[in-house]
C-alpha atoms as a PDB file:
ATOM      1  CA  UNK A   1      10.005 -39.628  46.896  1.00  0.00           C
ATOM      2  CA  UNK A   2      11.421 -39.037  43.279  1.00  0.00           C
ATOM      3  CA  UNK A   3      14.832 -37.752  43.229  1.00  0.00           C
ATOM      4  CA  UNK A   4      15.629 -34.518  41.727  1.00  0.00           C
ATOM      5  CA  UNK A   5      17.470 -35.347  38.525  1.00  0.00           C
ATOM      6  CA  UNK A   6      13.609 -37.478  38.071  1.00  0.00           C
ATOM      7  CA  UNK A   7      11.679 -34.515  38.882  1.00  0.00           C
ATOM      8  CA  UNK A   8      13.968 -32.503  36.108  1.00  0.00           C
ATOM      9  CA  UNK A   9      13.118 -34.906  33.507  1.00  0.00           C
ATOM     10  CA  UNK A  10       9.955 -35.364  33.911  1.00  0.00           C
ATOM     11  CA  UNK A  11       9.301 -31.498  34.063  1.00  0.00           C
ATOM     12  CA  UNK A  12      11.524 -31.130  31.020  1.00  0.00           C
ATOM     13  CA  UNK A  13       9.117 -33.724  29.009  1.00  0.00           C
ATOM     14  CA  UNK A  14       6.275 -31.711  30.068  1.00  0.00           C
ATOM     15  CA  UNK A  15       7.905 -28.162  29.049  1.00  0.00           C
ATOM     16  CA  UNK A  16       8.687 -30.018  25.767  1.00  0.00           C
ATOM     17  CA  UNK A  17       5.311 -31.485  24.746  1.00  0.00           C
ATOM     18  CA  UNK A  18       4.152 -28.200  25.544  1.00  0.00           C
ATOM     19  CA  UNK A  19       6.693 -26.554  23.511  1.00  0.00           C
ATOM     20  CA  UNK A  20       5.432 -28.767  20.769  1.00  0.00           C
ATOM     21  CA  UNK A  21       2.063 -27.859  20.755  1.00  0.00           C
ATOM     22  CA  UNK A  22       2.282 -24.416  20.599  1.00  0.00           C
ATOM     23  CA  UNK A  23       5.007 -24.740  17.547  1.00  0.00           C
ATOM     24  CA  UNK A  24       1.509 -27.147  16.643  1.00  0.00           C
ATOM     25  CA  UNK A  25      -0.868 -24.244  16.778  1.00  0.00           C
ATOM     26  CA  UNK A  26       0.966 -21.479  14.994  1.00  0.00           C
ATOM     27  CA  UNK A  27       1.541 -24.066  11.960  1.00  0.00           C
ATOM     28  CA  UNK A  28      -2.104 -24.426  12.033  1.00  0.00           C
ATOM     29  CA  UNK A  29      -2.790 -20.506  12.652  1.00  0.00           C
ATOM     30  CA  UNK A  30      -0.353 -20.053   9.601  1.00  0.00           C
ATOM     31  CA  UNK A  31      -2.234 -22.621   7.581  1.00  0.00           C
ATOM     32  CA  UNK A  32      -5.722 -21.325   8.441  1.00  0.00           C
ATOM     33  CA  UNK A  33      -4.862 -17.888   7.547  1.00  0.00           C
ATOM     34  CA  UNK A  34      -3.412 -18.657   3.903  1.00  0.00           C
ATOM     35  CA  UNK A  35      -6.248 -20.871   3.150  1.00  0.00           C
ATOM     36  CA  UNK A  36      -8.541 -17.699   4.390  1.00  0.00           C
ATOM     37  CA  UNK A  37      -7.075 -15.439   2.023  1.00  0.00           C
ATOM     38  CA  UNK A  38      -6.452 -17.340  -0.846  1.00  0.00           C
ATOM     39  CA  UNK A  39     -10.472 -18.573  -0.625  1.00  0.00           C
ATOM     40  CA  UNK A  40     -11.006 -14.831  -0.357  1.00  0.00           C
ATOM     41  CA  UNK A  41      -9.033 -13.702  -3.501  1.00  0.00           C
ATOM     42  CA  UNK A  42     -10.845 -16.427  -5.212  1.00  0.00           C
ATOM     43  CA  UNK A  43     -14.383 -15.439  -4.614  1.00  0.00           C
ATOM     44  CA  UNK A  44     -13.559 -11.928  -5.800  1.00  0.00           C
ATOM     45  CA  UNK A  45     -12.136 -13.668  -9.110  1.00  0.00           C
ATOM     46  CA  UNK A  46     -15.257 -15.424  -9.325  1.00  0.00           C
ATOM     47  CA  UNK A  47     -17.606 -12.565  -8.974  1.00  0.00           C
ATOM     48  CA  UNK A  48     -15.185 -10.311 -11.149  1.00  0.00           C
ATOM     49  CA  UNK A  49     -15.709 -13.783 -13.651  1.00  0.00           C
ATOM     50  CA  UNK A  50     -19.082 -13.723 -13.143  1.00  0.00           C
ATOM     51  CA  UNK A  51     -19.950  -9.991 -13.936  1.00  0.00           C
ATOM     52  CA  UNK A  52     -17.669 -10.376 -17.106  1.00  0.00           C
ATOM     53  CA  UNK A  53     -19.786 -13.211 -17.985  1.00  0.00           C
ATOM     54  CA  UNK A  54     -23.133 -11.560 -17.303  1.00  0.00           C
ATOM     55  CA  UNK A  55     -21.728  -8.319 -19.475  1.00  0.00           C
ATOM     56  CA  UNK A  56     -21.562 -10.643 -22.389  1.00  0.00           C
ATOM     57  CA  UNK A  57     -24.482 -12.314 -22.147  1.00  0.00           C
ATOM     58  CA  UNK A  58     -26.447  -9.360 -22.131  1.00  0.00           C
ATOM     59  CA  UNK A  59     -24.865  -7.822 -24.793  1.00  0.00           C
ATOM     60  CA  UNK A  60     -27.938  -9.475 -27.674  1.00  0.00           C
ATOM     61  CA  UNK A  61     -30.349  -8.975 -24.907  1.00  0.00           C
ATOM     62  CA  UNK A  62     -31.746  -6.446 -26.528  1.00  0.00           C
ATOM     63  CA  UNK A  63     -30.235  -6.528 -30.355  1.00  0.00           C
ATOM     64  CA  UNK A  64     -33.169  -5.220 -31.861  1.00  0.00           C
ATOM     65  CA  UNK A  65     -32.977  -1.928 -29.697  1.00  0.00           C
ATOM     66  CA  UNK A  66     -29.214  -1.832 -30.528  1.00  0.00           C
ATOM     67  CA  UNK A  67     -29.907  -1.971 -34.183  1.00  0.00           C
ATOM     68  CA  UNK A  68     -32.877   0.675 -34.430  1.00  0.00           C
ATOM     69  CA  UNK A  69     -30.480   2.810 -32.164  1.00  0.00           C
ATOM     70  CA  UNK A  70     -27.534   2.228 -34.693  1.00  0.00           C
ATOM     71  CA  UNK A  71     -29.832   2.659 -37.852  1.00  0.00           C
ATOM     72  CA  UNK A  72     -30.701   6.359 -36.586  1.00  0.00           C
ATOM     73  CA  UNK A  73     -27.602   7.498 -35.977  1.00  0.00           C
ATOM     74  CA  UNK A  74     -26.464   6.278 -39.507  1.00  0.00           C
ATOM     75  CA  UNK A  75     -29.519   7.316 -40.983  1.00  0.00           C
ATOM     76  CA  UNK A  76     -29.027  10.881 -39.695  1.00  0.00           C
ATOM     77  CA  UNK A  77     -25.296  11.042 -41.017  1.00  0.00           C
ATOM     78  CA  UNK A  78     -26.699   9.442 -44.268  1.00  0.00           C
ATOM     79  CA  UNK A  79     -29.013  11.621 -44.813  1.00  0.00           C
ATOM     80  CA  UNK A  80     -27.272  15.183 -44.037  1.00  0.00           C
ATOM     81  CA  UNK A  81     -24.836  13.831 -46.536  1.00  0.00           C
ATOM     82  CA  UNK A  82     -27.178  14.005 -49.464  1.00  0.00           C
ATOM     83  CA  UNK A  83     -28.786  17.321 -48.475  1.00  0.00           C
ATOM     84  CA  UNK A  84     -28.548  19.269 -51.266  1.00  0.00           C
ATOM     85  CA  UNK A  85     -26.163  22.059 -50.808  1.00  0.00           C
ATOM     86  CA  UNK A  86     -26.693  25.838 -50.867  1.00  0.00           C
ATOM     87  CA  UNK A  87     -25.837  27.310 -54.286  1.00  0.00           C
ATOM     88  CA  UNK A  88     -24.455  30.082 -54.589  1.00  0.00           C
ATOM     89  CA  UNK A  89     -27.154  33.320 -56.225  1.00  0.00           C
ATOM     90  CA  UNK A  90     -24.580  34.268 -58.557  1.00  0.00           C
ATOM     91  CA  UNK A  91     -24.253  31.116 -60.540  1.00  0.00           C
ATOM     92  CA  UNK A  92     -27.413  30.402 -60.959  1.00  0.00           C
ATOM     93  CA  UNK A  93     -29.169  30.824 -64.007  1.00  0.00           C
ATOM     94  CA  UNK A  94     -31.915  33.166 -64.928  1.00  0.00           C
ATOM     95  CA  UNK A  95     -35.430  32.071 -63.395  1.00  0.00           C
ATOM     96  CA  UNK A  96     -37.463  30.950 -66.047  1.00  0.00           C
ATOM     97  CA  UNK A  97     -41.949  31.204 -65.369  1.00  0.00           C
ATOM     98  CA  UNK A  98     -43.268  30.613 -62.363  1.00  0.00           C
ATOM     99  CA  UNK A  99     -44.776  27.233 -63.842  1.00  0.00           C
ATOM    100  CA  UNK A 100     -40.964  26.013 -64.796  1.00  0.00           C
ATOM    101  CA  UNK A 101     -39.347  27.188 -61.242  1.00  0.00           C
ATOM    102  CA  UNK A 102     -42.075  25.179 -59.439  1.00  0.00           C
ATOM    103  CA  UNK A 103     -41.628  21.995 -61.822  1.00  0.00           C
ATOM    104  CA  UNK A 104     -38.046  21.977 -61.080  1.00  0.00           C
ATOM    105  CA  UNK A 105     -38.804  22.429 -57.306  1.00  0.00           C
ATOM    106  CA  UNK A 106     -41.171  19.323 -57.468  1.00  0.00           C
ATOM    107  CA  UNK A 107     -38.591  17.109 -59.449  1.00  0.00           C
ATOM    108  CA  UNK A 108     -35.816  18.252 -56.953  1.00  0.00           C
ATOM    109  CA  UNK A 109     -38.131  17.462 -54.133  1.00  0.00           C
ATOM    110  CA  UNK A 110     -38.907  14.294 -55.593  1.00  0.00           C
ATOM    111  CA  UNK A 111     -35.127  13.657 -56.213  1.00  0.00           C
ATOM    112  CA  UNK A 112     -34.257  14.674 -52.199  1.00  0.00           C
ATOM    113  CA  UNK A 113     -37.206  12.369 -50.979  1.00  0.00           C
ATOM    114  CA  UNK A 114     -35.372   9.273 -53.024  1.00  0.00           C
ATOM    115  CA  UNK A 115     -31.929  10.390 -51.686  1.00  0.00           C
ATOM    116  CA  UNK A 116     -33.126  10.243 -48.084  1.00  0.00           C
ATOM    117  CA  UNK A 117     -35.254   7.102 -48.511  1.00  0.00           C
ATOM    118  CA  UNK A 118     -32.292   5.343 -50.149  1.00  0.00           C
ATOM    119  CA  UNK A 119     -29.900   6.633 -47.411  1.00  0.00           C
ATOM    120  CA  UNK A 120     -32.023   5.591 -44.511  1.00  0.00           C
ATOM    121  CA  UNK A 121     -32.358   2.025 -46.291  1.00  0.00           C
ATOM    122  CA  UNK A 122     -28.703   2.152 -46.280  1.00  0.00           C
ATOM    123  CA  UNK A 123     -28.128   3.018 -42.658  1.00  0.00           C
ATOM    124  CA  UNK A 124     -30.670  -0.107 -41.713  1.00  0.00           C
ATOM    125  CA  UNK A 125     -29.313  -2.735 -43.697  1.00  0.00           C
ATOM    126  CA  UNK A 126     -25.677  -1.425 -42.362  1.00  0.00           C
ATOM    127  CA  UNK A 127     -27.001  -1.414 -38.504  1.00  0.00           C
ATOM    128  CA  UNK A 128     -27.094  -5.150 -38.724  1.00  0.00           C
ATOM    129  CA  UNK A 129     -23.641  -5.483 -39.498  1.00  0.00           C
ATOM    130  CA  UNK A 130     -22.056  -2.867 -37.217  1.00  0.00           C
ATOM    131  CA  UNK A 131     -24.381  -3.595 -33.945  1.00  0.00           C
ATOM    132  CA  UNK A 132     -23.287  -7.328 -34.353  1.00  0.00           C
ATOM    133  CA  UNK A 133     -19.666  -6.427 -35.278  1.00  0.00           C
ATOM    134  CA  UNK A 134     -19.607  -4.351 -32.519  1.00  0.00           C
ATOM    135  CA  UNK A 135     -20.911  -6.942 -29.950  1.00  0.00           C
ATOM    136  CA  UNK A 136     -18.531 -10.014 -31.156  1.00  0.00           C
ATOM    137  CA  UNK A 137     -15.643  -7.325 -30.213  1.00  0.00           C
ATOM    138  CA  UNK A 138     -17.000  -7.189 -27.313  1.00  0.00           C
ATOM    139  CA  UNK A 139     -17.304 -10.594 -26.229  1.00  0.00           C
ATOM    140  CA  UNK A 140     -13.884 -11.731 -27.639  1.00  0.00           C
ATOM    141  CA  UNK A 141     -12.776  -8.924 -24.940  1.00  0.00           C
ATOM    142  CA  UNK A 142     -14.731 -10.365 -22.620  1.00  0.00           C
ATOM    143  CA  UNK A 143     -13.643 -13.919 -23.038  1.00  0.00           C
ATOM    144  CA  UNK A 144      -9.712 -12.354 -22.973  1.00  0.00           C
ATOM    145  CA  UNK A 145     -10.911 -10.854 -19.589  1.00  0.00           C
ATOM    146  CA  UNK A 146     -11.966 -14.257 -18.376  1.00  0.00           C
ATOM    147  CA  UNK A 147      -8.651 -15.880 -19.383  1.00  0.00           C
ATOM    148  CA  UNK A 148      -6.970 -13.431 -17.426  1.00  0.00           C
ATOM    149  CA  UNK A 149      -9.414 -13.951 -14.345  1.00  0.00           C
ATOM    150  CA  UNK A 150      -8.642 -17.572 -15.011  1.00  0.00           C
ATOM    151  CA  UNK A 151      -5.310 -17.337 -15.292  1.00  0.00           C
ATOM    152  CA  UNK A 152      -4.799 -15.317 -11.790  1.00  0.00           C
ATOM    153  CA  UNK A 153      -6.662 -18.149 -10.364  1.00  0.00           C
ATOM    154  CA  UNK A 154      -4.303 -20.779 -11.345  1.00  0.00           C
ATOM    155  CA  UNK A 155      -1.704 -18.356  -9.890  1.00  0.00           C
ATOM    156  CA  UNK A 156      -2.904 -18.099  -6.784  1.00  0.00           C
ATOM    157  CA  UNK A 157      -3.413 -21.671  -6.602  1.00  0.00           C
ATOM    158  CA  UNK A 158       0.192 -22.233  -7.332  1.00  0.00           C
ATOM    159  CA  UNK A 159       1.170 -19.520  -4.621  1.00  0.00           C
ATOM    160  CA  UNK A 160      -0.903 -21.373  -2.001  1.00  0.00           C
ATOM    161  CA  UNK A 161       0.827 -24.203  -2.290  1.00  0.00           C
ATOM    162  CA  UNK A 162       4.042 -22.597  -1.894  1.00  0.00           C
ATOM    163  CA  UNK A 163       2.632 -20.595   0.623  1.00  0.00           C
ATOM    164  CA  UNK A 164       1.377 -23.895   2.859  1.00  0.00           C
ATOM    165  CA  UNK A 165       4.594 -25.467   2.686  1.00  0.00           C
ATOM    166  CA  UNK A 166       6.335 -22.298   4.379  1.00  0.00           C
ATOM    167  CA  UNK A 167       3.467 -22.492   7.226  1.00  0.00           C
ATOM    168  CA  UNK A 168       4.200 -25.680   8.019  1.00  0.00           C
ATOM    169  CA  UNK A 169       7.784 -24.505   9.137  1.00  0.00           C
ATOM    170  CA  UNK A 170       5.952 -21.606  11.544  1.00  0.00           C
ATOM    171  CA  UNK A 171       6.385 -23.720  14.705  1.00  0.00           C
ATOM    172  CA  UNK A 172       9.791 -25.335  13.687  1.00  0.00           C
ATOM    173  CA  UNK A 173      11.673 -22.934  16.553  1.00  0.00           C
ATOM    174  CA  UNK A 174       9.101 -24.327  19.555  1.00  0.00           C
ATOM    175  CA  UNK A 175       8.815 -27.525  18.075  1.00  0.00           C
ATOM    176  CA  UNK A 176      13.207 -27.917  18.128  1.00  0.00           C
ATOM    177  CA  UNK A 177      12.876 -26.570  21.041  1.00  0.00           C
ATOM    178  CA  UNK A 178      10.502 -29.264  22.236  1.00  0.00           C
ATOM    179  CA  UNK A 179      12.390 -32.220  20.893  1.00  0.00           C
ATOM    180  CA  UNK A 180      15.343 -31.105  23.141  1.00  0.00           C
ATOM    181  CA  UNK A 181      13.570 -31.006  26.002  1.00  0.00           C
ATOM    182  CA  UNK A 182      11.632 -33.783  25.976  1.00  0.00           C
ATOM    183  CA  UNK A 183      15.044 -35.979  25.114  1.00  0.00           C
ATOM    184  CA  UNK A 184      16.645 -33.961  27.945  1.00  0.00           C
ATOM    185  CA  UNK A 185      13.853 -35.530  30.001  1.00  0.00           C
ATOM    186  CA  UNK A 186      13.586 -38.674  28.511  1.00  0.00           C
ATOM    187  CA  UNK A 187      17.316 -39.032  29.387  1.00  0.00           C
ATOM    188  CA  UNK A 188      17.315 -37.645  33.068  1.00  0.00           C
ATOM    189  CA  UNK A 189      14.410 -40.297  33.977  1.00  0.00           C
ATOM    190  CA  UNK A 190      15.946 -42.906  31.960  1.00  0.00           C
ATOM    191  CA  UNK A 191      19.661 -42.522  33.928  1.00  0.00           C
ATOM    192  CA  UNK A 192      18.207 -41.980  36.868  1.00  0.00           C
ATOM    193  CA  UNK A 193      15.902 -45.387  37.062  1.00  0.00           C
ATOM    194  CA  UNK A 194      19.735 -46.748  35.482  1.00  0.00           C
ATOM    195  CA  UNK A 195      21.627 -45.592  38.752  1.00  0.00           C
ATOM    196  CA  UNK A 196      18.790 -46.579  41.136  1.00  0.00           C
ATOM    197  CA  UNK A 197      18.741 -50.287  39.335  1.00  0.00           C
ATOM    198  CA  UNK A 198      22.647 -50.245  39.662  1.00  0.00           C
ATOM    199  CA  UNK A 199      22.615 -48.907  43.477  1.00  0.00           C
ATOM    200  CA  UNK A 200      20.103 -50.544  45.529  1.00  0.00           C
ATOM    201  CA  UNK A 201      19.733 -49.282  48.965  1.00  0.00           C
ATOM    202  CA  UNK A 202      21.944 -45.965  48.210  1.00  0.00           C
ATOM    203  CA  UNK A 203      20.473 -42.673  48.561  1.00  0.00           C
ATOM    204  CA  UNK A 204      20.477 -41.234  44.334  1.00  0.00           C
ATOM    205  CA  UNK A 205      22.476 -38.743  43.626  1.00  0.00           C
ATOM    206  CA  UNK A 206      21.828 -34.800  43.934  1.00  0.00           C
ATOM    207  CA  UNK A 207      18.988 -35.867  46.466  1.00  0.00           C
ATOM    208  CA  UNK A 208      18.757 -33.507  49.661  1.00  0.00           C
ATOM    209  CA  UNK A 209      21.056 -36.698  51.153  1.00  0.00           C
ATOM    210  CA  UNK A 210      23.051 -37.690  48.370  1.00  0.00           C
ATOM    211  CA  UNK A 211      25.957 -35.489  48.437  1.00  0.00           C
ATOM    212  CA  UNK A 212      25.869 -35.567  52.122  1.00  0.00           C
ATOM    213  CA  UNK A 213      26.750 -39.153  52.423  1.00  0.00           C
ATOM    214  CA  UNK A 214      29.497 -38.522  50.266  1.00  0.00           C
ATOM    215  CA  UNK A 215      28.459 -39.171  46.563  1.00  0.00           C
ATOM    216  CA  UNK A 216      30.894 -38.484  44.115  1.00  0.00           C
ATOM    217  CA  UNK A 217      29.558 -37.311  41.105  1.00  0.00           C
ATOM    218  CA  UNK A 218      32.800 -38.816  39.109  1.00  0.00           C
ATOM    219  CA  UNK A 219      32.240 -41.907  40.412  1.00  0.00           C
ATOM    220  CA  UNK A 220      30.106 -44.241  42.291  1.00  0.00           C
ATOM    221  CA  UNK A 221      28.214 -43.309  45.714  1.00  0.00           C
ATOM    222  CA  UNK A 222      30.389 -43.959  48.615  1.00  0.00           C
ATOM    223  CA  UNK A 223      29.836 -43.596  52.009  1.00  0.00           C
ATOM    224  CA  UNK A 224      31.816 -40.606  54.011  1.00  0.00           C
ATOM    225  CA  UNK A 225      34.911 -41.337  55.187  1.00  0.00           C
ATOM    226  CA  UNK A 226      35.229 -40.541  59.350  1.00  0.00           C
ATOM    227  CA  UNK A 227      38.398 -42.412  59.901  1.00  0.00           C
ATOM    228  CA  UNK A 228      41.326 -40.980  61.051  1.00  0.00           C
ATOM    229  CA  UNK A 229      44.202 -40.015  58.927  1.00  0.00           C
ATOM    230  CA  UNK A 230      47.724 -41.638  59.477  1.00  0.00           C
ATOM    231  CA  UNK A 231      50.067 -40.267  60.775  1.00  0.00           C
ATOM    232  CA  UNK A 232      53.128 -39.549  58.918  1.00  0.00           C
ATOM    233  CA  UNK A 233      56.640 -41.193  61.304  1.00  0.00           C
ATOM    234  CA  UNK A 234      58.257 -38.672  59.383  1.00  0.00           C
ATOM    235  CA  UNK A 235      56.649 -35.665  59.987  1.00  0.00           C
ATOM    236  CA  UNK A 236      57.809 -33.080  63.024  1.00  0.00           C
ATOM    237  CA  UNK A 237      55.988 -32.308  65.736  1.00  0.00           C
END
């Protein structure tokens, strides 16, 4: 039968390997759940990446549509601005014969219809520029967006890291814990196999027997004393 101080230690080394593995698992809880989140941030970076990238590639998808859009709208403006204006009755000359006023109605119509021909020639041959302007704007914004995006990444790369080096200090307080009790244990079973090597034949001590039979736990196991005391000539009776 093992002797208590064996039974200690060897229960000790089992509490600390225990302690040690659950220090173990909450390092690799820690660790599991950083890697989770930083692979999480990362796919949204990607898709946010991705969608920025998709924006710009579409943007001479349809360039031709763009530019007839454009040309209207300049064409309109273009046009309203050489309208002719609305004089004013009292500054106008005399009417001359009806043959004269509908001469100069034909030249002026004549001169409008050139006006808005030239001005809607204008606002095509300017669509080109702006619609295309307007897009490489719109992809150097894009491509700024993606640096950011790309730049966050990187970040949160650099965060994991330090992030993985604090999780693998989660457990430290079970696994101290667990080195001192396994070397509590390691050092109970070691001295007691010691004292057992050094005392053959004596009961160990703190055994149900041990202290019985007299051990001294300053010294080395004796066996108890039933002699007599001596009697002292000098004492009185």
């Amino acid at each position: 039968m093992c002797d208590p101080v064996t039974i200690a230690g060897i229960a000790l080394s089992g509490a600390g390997a225990a302690a040690k593995t659950i220090g173990a698992g909450q390092v690799a809880d820690a660790t599991a759940a950083s890697l989770s989140q930083n692979l999480a941030a990362q796919n949204a970076l990607n898709q946010e990446a991705a969608g920025v990238n998709s924006h710009s590639l579409g943007l001479y998808s349809n360039l031709q549509g763009q530019q007839d859009a454009k040309a209207k709208s300049l064409g309109d403006m273009f046009v309203q601005d050489v309208a002719p204006t609305q004089a004013n009755p009292e500054n106008e000359a005399p009417g001359g014969s009806a043959n004269t006023q509908a001469n100069e109605a034909a030249a002026r119509a004549v001169t409008q219809g050139y006006s808005n021909q030239q001005a809607l020639s204008g606002a095509k041959l300017r669509s080109f520029g702006d619609v295309l302007q307007n897009d490489t704007l719109a992809q150097q914004q894009d491509a700024a967006k993606i640096g950011q995006i790309n730049n966050f990444k990187q970040g949160d790369t650099s965060v994991l890291g330090l992030e993985l080096n604090q999780d693998s200090h989660a457990g430290d307080g079970w696994d101290l814990a667990g080195s001192l009790a396994e070397g509590l244990g390691s050092l109970g079973v070691k001295g007691a196999a010691a004292w057992k090597l050094a005392n053959p034949g004596i009961t160990p001590p703190f055994s149900p027997g041990g202290i019985a039979n007299g051990f001294n736990p300053f010294g080395s196991a004796r066996t108890a004393d039933t002699t007599a005391p001596a009697s002292n000539p000098f004492s009185i009776v």
